[in-house]
N, C-alpha and C. Protein backbone atom coordinates (compact mmCIF):
# COMPACT_ATOMS: atom_id res chain seq x y z
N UNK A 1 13.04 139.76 -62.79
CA UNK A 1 13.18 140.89 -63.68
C UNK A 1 12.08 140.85 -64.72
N UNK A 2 11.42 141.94 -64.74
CA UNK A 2 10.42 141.61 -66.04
C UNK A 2 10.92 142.58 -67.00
N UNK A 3 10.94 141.92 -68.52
CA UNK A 3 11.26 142.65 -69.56
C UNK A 3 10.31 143.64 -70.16
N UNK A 4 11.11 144.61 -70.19
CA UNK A 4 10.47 145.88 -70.87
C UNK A 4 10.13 145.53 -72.59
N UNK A 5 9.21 146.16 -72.80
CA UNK A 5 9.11 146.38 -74.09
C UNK A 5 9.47 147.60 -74.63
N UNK A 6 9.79 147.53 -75.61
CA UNK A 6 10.37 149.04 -76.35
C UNK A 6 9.29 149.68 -76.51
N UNK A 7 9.63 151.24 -76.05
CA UNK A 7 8.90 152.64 -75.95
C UNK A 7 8.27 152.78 -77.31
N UNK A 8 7.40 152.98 -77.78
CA UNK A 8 6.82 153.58 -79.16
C UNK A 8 7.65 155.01 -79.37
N UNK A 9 7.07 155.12 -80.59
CA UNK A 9 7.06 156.53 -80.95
C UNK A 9 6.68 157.38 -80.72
N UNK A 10 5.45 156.90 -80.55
CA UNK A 10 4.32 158.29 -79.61
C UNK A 10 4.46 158.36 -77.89
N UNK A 11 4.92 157.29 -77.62
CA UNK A 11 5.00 157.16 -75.60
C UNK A 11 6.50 157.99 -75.68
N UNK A 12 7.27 158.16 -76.14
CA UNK A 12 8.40 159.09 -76.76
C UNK A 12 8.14 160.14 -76.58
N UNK A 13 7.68 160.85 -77.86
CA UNK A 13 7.16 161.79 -78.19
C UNK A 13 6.05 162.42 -76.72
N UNK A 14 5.13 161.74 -76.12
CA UNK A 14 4.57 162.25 -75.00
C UNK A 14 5.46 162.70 -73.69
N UNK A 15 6.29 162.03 -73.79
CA UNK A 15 7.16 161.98 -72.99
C UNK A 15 8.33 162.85 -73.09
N UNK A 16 8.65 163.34 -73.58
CA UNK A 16 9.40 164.82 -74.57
C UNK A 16 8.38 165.63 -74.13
N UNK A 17 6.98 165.70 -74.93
CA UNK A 17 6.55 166.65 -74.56
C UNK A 17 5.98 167.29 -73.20
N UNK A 18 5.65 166.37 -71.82
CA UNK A 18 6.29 166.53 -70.89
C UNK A 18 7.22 167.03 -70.29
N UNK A 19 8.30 166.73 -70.70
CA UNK A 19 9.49 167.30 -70.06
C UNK A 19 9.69 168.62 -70.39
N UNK A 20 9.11 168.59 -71.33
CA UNK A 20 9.45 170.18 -72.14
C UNK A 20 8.55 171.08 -71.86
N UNK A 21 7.27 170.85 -71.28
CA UNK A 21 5.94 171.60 -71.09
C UNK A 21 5.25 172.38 -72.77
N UNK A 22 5.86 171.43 -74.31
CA UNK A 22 5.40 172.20 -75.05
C UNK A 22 4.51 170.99 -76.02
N UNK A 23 4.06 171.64 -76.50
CA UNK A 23 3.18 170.30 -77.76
C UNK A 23 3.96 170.54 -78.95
N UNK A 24 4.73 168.87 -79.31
CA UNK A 24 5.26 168.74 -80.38
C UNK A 24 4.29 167.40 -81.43
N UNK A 25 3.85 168.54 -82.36
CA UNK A 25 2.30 167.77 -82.80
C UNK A 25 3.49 166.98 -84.27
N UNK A 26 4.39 168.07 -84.70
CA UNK A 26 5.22 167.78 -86.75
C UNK A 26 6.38 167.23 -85.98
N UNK A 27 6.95 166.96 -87.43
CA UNK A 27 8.43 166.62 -87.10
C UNK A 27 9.08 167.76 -87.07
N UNK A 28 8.72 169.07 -87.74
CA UNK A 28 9.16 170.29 -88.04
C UNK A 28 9.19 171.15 -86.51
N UNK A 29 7.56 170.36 -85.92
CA UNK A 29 8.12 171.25 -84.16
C UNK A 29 9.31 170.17 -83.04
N UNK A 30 9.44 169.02 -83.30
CA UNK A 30 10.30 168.34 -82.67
C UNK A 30 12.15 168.96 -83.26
N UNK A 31 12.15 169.32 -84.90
CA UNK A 31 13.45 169.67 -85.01
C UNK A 31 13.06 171.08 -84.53
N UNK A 32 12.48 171.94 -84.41
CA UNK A 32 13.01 173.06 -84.09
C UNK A 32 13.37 173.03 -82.51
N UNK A 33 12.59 172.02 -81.73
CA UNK A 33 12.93 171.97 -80.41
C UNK A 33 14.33 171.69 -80.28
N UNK A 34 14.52 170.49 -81.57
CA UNK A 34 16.08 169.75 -80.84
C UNK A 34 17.42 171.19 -81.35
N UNK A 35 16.92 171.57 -82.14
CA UNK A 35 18.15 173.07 -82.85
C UNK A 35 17.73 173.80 -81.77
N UNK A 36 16.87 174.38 -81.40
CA UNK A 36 16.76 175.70 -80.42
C UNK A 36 17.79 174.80 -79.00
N UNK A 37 17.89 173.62 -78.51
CA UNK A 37 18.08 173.22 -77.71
C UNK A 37 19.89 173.19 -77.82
N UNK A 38 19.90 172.82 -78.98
CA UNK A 38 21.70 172.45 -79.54
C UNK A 38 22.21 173.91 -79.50
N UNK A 39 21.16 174.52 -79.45
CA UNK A 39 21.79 176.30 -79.94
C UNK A 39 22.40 176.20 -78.61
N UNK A 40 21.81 176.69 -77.39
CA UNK A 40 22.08 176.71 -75.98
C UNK A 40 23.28 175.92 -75.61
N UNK A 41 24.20 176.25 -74.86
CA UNK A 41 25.16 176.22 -74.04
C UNK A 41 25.41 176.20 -73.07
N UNK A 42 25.40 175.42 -71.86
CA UNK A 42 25.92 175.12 -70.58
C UNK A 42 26.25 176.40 -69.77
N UNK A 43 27.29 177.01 -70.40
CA UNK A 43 27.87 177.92 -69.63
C UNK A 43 26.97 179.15 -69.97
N UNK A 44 25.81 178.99 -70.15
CA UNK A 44 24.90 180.17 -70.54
C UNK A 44 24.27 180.21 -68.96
N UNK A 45 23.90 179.24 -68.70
CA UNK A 45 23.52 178.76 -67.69
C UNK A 45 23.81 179.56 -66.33
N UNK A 46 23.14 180.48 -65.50
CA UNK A 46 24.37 181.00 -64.02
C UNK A 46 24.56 180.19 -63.28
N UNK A 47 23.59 178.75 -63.12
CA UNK A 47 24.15 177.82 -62.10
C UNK A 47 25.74 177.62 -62.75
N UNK A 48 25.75 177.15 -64.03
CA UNK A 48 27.08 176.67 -64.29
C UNK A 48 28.04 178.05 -64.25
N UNK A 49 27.81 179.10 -64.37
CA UNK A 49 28.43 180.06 -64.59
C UNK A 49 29.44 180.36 -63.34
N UNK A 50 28.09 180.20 -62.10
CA UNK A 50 29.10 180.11 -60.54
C UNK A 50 29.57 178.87 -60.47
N UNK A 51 29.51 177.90 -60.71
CA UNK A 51 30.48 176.64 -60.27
C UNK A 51 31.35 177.03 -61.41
N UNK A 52 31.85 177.32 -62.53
CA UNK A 52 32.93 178.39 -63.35
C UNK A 52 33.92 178.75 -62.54
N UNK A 53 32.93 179.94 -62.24
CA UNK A 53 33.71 180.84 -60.85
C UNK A 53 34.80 180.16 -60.15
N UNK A 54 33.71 179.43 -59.10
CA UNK A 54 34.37 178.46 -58.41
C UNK A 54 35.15 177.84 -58.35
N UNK A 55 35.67 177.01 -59.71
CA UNK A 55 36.65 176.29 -60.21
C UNK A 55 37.53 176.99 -60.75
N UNK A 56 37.68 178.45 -61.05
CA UNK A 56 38.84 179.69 -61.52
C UNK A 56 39.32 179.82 -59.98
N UNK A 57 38.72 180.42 -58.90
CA UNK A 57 38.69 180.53 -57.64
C UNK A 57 39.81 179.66 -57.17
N UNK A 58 39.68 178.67 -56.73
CA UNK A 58 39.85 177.62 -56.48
C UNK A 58 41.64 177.36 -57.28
N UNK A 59 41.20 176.90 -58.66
CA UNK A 59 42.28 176.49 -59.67
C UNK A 59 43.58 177.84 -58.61
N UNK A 60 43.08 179.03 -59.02
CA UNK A 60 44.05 179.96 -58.14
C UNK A 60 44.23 180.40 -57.28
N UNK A 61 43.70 180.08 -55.84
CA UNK A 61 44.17 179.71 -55.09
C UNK A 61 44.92 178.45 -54.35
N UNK A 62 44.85 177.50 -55.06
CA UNK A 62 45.58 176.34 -55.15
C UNK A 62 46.98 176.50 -55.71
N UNK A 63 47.06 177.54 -56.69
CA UNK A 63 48.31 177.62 -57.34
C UNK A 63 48.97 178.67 -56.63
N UNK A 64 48.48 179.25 -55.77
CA UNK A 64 49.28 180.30 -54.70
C UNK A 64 49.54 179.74 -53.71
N UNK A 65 48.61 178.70 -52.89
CA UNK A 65 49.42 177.73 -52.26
C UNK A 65 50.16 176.86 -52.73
N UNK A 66 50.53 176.30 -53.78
CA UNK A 66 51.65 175.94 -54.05
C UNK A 66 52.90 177.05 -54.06
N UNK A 67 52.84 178.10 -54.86
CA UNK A 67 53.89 178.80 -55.01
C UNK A 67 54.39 179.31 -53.35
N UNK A 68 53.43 179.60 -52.70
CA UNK A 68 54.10 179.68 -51.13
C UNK A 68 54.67 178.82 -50.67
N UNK A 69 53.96 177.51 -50.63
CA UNK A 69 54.71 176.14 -50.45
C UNK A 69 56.22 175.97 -51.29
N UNK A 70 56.32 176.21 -52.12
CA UNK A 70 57.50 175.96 -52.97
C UNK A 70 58.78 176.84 -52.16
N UNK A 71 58.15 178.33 -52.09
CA UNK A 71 58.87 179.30 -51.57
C UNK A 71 59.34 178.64 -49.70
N UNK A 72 58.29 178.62 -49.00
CA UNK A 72 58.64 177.96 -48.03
C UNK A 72 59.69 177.30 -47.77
N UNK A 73 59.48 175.60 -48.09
CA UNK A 73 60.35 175.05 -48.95
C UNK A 73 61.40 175.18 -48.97
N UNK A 74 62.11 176.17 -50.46
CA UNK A 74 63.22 176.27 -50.71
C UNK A 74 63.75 177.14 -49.75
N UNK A 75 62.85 178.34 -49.16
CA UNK A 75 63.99 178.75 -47.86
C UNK A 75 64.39 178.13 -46.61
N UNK A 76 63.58 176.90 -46.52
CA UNK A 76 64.14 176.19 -45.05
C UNK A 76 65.33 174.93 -45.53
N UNK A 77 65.31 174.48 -47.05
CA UNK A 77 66.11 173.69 -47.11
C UNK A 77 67.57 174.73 -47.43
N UNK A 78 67.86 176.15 -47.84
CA UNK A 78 68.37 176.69 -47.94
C UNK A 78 69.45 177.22 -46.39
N UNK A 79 68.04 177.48 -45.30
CA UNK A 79 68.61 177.16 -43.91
C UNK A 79 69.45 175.93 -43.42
N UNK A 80 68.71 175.04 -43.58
CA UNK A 80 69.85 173.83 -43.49
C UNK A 80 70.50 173.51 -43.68
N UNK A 81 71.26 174.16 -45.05
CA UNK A 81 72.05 173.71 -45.68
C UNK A 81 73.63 175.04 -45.31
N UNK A 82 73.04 175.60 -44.59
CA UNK A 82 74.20 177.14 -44.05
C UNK A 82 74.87 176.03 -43.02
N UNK A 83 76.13 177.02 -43.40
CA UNK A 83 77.28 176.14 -41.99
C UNK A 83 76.96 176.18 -40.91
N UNK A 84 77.50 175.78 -40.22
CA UNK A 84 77.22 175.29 -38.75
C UNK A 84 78.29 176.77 -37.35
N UNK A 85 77.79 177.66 -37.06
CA UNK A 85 78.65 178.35 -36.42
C UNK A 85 78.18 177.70 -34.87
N UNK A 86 79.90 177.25 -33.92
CA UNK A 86 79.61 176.78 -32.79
C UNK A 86 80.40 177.73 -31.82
N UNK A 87 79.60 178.30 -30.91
CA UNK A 87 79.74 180.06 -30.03
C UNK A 87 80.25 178.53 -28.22
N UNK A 88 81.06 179.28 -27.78
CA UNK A 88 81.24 178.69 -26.87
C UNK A 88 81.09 179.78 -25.51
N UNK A 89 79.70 179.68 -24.37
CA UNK A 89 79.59 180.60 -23.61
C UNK A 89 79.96 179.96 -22.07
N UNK A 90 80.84 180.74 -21.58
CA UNK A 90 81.36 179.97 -20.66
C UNK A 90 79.87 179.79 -18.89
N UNK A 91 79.85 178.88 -18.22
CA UNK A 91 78.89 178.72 -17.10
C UNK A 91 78.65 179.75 -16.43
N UNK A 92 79.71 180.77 -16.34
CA UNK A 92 79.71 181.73 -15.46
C UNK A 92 80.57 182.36 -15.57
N UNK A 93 80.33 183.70 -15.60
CA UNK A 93 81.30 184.80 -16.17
C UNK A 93 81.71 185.09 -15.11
N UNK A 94 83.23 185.26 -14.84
CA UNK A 94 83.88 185.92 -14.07
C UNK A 94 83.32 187.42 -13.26
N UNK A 95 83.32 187.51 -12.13
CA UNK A 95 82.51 188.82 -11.82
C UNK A 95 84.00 189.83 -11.41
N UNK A 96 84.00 190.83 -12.14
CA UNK A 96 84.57 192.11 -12.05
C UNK A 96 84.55 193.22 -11.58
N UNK A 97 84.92 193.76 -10.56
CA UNK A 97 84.28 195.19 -10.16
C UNK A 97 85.19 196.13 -10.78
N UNK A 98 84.45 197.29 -10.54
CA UNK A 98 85.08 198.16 -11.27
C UNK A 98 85.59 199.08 -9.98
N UNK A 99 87.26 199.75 -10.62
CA UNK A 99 88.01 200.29 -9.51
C UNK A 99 87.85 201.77 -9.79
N UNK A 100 87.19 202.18 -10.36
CA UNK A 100 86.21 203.56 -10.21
C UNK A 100 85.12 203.24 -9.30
N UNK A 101 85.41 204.53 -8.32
CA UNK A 101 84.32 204.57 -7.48
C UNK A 101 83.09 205.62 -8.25
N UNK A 102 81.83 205.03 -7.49
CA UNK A 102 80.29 205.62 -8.27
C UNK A 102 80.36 207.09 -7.80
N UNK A 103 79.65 207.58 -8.49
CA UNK A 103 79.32 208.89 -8.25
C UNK A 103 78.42 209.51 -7.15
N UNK A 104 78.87 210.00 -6.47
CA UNK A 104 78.16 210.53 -4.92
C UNK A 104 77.16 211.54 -5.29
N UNK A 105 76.47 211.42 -4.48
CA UNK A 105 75.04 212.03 -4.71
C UNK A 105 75.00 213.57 -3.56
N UNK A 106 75.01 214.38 -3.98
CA UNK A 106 74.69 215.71 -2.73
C UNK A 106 73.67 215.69 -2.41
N UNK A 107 73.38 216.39 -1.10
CA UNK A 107 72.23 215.99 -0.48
C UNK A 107 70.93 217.12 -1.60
N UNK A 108 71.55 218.13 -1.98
CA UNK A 108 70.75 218.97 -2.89
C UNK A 108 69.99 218.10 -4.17
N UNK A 109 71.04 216.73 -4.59
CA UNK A 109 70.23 216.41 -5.64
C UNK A 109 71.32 216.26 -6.65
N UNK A 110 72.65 216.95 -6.53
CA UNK A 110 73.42 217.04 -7.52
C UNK A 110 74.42 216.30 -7.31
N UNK A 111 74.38 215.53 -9.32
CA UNK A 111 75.34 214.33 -9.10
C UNK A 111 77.10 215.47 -9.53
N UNK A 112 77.82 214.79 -8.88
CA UNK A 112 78.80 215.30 -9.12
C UNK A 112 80.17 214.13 -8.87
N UNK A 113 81.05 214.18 -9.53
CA UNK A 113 81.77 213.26 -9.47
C UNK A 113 83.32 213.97 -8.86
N UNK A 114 82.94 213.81 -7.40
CA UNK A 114 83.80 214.05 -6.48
C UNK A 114 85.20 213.93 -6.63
N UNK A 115 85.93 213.18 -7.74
CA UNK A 115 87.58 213.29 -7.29
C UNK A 115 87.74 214.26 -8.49
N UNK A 116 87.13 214.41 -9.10
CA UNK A 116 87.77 216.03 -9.39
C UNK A 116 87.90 217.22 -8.89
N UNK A 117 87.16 217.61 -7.92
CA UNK A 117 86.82 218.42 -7.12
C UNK A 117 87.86 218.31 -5.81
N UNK A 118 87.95 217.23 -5.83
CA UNK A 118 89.37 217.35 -5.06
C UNK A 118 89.37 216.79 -3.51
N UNK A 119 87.78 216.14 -3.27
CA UNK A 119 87.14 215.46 -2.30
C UNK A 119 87.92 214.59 -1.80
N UNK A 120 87.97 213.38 -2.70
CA UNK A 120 88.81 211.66 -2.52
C UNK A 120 90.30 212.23 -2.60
């Protein structure tokens, strides 16, 4: 490891002014840099402005999947918790005919139900 020596004042100062692309020659242009800088705000920013977004976005849709989830939820433990109805269907239903005879067909097409007429 080799030890550093501490930065000067002026390798500082060059080095600021670098980053900044401006010449800070007084102390009077270094404070106005550091106030114009303190003035500014993050969320001034649109990069930060959309990751903002993003995190409103987000924050609420997260909280609508919960509230669905919740809803979910409480209606299936609500299902479970209903009585129990037990239907008993028997293997095979008795087959029945019926002692009405069907309705005869004329050869014209017309249904007519022959024992009134006096046919049967």
């Amino acid at each position: 490891m080799s030890d550093k020596q501490p930065e000067t004042r002026e390798e500082l100062v060059e080095h600021l002014e670098k980053l900044t692309g401006r010449t800070l020659r007084t102390r009077a242009d270094i404070q106005a840099y550091v106030r114009e800088v303190s003035a500014r705000k993050a969320a001034d920013q649109p990069s930060v402005r959309r990751w903002l977004n993003a995190k409103r976005i987000t924050l609420v849709a997260l909280l609508a999947f919960g509230v669905i989830q919740y809803y979910i939820l409480d209606v299936l433990l609500e299902i479970t918790a209903m009585r129990t109805t037990t239907f008993f269907v028997p293997a095979r239903a008795p087959l029945v005919r019926s002692m009405i005879p069907p309705a005869i067909v004329a050869a014209d097409g017309d249904v007519r139900d022959r024992r009134r007429a006096g046919v049967l």
